[in-house]
C-alpha atoms as a PDB file:
ATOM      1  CA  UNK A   1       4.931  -1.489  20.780  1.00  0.00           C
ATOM      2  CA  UNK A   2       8.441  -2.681  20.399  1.00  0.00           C
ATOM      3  CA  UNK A   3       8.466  -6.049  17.958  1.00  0.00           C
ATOM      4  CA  UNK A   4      11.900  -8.601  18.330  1.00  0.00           C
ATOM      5  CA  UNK A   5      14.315  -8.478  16.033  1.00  0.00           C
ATOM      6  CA  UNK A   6      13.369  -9.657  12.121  1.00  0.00           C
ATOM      7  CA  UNK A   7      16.097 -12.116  12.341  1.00  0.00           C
ATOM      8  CA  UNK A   8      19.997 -12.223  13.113  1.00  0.00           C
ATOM      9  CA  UNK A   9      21.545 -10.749  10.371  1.00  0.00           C
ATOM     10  CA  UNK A  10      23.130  -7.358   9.468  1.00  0.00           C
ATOM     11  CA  UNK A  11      20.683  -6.419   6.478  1.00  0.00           C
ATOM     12  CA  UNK A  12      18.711  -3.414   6.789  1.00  0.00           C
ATOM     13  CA  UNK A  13      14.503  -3.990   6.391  1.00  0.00           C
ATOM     14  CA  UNK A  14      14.433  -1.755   3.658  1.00  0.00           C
ATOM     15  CA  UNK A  15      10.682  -1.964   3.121  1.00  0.00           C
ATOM     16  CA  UNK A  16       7.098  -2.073   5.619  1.00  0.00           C
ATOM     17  CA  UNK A  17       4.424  -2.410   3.920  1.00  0.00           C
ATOM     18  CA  UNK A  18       0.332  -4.293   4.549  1.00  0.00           C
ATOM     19  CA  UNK A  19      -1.352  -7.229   3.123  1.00  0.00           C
ATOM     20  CA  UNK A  20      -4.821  -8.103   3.690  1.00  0.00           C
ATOM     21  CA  UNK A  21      -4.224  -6.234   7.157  1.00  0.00           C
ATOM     22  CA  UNK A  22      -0.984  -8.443   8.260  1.00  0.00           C
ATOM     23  CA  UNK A  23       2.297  -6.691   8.076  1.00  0.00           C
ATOM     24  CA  UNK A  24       4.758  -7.762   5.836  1.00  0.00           C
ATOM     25  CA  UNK A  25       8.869  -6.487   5.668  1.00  0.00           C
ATOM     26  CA  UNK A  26      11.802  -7.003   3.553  1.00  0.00           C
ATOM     27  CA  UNK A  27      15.152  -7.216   5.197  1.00  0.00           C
ATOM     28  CA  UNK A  28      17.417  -7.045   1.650  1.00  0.00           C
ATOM     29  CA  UNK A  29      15.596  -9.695   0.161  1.00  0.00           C
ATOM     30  CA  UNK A  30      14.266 -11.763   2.435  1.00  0.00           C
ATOM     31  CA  UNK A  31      10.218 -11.598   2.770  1.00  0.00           C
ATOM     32  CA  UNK A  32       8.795 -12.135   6.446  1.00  0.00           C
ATOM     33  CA  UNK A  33       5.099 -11.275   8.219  1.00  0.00           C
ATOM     34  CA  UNK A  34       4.993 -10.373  12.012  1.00  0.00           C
ATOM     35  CA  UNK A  35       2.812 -12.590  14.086  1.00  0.00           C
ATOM     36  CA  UNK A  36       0.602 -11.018  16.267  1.00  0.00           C
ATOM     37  CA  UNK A  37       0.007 -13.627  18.697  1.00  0.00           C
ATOM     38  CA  UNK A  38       3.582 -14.698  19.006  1.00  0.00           C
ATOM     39  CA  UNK A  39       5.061 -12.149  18.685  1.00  0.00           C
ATOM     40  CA  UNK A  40       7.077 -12.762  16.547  1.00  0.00           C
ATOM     41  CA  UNK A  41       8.494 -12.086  12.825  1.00  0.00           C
ATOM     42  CA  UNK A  42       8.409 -15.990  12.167  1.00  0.00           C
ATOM     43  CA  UNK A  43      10.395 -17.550   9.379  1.00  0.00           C
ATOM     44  CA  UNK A  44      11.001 -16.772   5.891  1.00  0.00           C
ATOM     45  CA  UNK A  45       8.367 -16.251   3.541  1.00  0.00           C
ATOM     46  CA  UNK A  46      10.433 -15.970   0.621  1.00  0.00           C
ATOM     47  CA  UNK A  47      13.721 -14.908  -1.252  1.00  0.00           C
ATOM     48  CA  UNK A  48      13.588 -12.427  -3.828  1.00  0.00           C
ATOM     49  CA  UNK A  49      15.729 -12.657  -7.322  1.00  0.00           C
ATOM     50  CA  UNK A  50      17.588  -9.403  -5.811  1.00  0.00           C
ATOM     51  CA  UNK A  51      17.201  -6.567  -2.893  1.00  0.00           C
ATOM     52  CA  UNK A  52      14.117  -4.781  -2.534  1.00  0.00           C
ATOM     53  CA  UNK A  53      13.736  -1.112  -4.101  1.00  0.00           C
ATOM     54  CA  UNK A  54      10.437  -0.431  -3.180  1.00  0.00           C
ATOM     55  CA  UNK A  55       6.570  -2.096  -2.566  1.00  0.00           C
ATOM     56  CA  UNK A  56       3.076  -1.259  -3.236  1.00  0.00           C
ATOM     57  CA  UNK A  57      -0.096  -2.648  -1.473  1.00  0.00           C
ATOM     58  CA  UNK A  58      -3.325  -2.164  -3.489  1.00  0.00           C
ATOM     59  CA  UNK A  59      -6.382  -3.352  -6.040  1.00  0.00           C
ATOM     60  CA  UNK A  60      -5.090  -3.719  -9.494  1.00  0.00           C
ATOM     61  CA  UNK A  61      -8.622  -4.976 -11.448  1.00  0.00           C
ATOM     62  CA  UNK A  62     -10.402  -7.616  -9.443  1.00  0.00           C
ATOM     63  CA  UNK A  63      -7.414  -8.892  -7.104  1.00  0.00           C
ATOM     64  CA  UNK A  64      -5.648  -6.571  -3.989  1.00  0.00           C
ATOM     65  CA  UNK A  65      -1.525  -7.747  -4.863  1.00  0.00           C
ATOM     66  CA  UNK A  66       1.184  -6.774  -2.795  1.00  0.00           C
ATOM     67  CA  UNK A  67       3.699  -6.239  -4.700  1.00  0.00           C
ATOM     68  CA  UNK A  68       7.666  -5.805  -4.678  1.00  0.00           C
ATOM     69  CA  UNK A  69      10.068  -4.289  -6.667  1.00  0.00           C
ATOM     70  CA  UNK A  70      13.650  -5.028  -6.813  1.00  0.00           C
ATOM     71  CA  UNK A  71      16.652  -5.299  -9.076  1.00  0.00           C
ATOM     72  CA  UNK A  72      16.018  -7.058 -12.474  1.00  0.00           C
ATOM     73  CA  UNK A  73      11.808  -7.367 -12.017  1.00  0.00           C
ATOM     74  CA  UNK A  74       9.191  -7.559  -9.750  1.00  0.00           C
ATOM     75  CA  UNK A  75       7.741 -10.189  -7.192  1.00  0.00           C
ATOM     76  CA  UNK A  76       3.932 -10.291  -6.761  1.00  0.00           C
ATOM     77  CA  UNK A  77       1.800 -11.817  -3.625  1.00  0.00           C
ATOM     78  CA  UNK A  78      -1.923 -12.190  -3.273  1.00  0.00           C
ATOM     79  CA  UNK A  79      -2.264 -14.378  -0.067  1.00  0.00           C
ATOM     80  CA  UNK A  80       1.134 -14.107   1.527  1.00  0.00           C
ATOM     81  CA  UNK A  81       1.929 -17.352   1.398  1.00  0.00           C
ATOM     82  CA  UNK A  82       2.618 -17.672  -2.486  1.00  0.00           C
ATOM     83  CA  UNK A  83       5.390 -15.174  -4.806  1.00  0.00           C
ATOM     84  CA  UNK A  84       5.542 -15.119  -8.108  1.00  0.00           C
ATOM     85  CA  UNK A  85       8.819 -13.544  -9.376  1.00  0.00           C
ATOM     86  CA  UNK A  86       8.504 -11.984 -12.693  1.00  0.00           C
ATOM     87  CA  UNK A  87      11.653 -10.386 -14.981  1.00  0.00           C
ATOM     88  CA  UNK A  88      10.178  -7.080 -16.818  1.00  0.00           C
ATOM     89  CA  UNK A  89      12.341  -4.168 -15.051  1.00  0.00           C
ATOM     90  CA  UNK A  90      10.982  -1.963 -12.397  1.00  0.00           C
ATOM     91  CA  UNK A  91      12.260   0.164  -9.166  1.00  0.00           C
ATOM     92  CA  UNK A  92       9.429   1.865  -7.976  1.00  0.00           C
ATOM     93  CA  UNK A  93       5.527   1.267  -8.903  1.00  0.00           C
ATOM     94  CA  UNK A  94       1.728   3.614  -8.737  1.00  0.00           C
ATOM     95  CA  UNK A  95      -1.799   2.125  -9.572  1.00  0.00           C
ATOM     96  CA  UNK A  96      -3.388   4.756 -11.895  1.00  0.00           C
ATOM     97  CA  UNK A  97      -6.307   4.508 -14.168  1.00  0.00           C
ATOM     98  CA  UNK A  98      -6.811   0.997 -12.522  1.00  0.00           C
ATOM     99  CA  UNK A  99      -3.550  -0.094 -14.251  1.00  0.00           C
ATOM    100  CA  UNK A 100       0.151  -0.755 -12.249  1.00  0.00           C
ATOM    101  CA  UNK A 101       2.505   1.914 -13.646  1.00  0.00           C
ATOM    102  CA  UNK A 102       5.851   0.586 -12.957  1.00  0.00           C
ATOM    103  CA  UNK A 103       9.448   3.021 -13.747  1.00  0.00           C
ATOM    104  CA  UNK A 104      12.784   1.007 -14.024  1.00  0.00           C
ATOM    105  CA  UNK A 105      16.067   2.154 -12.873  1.00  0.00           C
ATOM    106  CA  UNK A 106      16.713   3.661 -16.887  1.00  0.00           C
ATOM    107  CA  UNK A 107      13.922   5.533 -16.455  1.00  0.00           C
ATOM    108  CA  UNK A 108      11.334   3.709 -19.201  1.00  0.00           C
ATOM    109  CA  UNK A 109       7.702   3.775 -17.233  1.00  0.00           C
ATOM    110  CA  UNK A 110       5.633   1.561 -18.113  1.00  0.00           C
ATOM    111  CA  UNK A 111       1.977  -0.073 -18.152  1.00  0.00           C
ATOM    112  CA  UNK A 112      -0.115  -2.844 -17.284  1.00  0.00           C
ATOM    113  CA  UNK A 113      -3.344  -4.180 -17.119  1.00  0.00           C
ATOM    114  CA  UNK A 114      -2.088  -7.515 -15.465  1.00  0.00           C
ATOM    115  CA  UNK A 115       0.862  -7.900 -13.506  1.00  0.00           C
ATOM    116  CA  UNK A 116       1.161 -12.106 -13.954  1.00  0.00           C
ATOM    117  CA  UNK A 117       1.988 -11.834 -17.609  1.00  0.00           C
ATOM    118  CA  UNK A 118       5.383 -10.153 -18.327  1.00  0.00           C
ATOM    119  CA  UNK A 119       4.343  -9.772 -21.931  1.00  0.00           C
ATOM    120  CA  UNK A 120       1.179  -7.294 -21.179  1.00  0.00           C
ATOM    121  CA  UNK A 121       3.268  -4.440 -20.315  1.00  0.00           C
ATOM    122  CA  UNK A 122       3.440  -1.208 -22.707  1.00  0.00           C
ATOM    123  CA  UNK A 123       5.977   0.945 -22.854  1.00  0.00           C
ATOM    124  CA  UNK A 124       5.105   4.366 -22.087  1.00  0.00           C
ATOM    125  CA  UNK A 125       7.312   7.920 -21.527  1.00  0.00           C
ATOM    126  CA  UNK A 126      10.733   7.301 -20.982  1.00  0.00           C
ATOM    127  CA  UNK A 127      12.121  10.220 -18.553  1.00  0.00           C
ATOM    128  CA  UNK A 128      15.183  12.280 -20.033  1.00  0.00           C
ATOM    129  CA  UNK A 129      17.551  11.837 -16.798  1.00  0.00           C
ATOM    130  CA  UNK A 130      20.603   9.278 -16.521  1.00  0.00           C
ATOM    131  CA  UNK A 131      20.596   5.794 -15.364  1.00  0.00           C
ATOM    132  CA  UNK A 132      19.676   4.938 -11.834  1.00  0.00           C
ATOM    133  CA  UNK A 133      18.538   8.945 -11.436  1.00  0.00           C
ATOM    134  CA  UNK A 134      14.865   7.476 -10.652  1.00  0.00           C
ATOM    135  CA  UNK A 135      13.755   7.817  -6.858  1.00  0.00           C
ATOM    136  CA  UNK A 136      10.302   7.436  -6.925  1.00  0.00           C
ATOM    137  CA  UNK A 137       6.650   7.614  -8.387  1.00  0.00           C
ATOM    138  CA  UNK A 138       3.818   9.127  -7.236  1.00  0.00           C
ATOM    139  CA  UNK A 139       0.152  10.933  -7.969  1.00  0.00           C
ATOM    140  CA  UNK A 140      -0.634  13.620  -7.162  1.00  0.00           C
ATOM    141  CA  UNK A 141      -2.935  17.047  -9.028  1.00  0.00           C
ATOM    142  CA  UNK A 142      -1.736  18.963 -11.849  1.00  0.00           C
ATOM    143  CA  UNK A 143      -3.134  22.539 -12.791  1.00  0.00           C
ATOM    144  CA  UNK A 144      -6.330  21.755 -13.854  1.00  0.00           C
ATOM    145  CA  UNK A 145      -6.823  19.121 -11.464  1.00  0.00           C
ATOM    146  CA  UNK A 146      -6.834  16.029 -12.460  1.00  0.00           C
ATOM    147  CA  UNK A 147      -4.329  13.204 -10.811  1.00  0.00           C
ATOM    148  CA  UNK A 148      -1.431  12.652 -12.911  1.00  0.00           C
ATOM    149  CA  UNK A 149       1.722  10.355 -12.349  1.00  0.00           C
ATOM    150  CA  UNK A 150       5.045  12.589 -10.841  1.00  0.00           C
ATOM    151  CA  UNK A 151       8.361  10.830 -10.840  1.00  0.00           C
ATOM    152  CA  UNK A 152      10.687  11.896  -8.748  1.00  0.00           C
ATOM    153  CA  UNK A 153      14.343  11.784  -9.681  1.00  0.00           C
ATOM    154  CA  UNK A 154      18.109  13.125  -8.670  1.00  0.00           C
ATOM    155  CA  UNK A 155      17.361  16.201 -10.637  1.00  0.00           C
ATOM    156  CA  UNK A 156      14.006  17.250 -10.136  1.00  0.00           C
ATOM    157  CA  UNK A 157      10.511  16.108 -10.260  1.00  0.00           C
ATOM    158  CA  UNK A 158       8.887  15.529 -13.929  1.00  0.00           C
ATOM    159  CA  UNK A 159       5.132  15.582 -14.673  1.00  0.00           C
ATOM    160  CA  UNK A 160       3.444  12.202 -16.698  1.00  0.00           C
ATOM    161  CA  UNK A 161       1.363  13.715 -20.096  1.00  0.00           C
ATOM    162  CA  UNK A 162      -0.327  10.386 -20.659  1.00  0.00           C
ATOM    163  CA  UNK A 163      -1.607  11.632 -24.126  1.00  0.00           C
ATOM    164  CA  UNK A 164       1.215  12.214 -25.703  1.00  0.00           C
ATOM    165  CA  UNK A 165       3.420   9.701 -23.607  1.00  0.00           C
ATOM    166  CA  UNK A 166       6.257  12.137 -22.691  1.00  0.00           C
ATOM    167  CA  UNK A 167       7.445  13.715 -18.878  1.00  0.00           C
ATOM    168  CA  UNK A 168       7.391  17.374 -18.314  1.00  0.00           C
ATOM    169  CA  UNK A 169       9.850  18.740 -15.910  1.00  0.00           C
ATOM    170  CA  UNK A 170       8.226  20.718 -12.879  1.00  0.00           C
ATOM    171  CA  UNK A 171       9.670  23.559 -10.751  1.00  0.00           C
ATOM    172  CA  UNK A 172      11.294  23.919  -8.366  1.00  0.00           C
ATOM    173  CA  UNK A 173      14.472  22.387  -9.767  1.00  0.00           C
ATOM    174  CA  UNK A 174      17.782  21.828  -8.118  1.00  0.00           C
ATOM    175  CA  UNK A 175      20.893  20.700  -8.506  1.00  0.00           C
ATOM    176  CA  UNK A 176      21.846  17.151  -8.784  1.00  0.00           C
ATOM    177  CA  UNK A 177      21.576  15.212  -5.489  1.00  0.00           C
ATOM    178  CA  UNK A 178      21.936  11.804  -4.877  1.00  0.00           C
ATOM    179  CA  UNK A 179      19.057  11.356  -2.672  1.00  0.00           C
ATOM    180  CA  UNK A 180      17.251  14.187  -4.348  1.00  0.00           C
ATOM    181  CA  UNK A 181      13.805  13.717  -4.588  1.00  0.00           C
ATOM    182  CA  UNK A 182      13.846  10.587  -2.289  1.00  0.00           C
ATOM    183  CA  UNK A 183      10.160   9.949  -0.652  1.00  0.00           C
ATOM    184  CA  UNK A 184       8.915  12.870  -2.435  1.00  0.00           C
ATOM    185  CA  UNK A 185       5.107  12.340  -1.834  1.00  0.00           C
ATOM    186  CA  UNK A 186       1.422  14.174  -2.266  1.00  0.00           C
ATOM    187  CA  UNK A 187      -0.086  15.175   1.379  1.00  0.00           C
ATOM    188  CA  UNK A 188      -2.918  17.386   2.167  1.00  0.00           C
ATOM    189  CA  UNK A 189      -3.244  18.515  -1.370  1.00  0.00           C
ATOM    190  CA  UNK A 190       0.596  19.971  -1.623  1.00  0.00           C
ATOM    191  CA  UNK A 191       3.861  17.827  -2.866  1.00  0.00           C
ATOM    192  CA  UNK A 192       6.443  17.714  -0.492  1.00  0.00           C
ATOM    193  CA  UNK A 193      10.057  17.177  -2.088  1.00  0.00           C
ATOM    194  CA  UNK A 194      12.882  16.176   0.032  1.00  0.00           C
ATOM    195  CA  UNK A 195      16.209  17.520  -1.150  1.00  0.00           C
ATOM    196  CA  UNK A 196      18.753  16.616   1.493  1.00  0.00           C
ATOM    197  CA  UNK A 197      17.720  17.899   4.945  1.00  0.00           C
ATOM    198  CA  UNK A 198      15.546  20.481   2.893  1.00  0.00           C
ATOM    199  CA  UNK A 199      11.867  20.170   1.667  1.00  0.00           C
ATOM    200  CA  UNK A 200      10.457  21.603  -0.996  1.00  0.00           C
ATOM    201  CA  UNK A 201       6.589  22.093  -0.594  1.00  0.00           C
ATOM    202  CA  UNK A 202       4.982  22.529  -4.192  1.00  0.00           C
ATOM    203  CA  UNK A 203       1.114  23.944  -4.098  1.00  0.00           C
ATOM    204  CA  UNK A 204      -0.582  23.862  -7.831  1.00  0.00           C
ATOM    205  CA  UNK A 205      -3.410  25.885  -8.638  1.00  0.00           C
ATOM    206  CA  UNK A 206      -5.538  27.039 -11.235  1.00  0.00           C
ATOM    207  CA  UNK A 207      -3.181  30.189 -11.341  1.00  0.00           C
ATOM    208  CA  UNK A 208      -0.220  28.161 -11.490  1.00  0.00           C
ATOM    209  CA  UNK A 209       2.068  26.406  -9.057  1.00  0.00           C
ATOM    210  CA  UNK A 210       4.576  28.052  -5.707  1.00  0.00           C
ATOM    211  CA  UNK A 211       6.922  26.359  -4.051  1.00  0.00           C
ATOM    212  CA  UNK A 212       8.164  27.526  -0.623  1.00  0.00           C
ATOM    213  CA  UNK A 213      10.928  25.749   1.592  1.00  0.00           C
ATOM    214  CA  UNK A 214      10.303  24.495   4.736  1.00  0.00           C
ATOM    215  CA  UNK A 215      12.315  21.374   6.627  1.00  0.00           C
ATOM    216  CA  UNK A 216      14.568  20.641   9.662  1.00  0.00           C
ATOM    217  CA  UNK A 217      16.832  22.894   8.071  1.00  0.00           C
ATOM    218  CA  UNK A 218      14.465  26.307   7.013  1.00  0.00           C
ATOM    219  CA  UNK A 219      15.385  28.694  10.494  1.00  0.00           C
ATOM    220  CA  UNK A 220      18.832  29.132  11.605  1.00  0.00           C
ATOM    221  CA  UNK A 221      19.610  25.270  10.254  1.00  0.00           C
ATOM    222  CA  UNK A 222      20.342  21.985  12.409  1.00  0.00           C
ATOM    223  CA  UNK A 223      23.571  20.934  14.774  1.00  0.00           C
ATOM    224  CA  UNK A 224      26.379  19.071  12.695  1.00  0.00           C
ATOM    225  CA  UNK A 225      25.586  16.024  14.898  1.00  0.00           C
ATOM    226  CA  UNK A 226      22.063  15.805  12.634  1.00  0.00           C
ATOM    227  CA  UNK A 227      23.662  16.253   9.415  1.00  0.00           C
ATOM    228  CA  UNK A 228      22.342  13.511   6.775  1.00  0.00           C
ATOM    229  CA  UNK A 229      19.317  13.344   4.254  1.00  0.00           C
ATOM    230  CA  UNK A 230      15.677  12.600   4.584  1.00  0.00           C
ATOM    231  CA  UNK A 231      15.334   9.274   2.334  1.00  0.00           C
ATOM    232  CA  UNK A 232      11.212   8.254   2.865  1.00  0.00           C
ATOM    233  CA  UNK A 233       8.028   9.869   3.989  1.00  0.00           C
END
């Protein structure tokens, strides 16, 4: 079904994401829910401090938040009708351990047990990559099993030891890129890494871990016309 436009201006709705089973975007920073009955997108919801990075829709304790991360914090919504901005630093976000696990754009993760108070989060592994090399978190199995935390950056993806609170750098490893890693993801028990028009698919076992290419690009490559990099999943 083809919805009307989210409004009239040139911003791109940089995220989609579900709340209490209405759909919610963000067009830069502008918050909007599309009407079923309408149809319509309706009017503003809300503005956020900054653009949105990224969002997250899920059960953190006793309460389902939808929650948004952008530039200088993170916004937080329970009912769609009321956001709370809050100012601790975070791009990109994973619920793990019952807990929101949020990375900022210096690469510091972090944890927390409740997302209203800024002064509950602990600091946790800080990733040894740049500034603003951060393009993602996600979970996904590591060798014996168990679901870890993976971030995803411009040079690789890195592995979440939550014992000893450091990141372990996984194979396969590339280059810088600057969409590398961008909407890496777990699917059907395999992480897919995007690297360009290439993707990396990373199987871990008990006997270790293989990685074999596949992508628009694998055969005899794509036209020129399609040249251009995969950014989500």
């Amino acid at each position: 079904v083809q919805t009307v436009a989210v409004d009239a201006t040139s911003s791109t709705v940089n995220i989609i994401d579900d709340l209490a089973n209405e759909v919610y975007v963000v067009k830069g920073a502008i918050v909007y829910k599309y009407n079923n009955s309408s149809p319509s997108w309706g009017s503003a919801l809300d503005t956020l401090p900054a653009n949105a990075i990224s969002s997250l829709s899920d059960r953190i304790g006793a309460v389902v938040y939808l929650v948004i991360f952008h530039g200088g914090g993170y916004t937080y919504t329970t009912d769609g009708a009321t956001f709370t901005d809050k100012t601790t630093n975070g791009s990109y976000g994973v619920v793990w351990r019952n807990q929101l696990w949020m990375i900022d754009s210096t690469g510091q993760l972090r944890s927390n047990y409740d997302i209203t108070s800024d002064s509950a989060w602990e600091v946790d592994a800080q990733l040894p990559v740049p500034d603003d090399a951060v393009t993602g978190l996600f979970i996904s199995r590591d060798a014996f099993g168990e679901f870890i935390i993976y971030a995803a950056t411009k040079r690789g993806i890195f592995a979440h030891d939550a014992d000893s609170k450091i990141w372990h750098p996984t194979e396969p490893r590339f280059p810088r890129h600057t969409k590398g890693a961008l909407g890496s993801n777990d699917w059907s028990e395999a992480i897919y890494v995007p690297v360009g028009l290439a993707i990396y698919k990373r199987v871990i076992g008990s006997g270790g871990a293989t990685s074999t290419v596949m992508g628009p690009d694998r055969d005899h490559g794509i036209p020129s016309d399609y040249r251009g990099a995969i950014t989500s999943s």
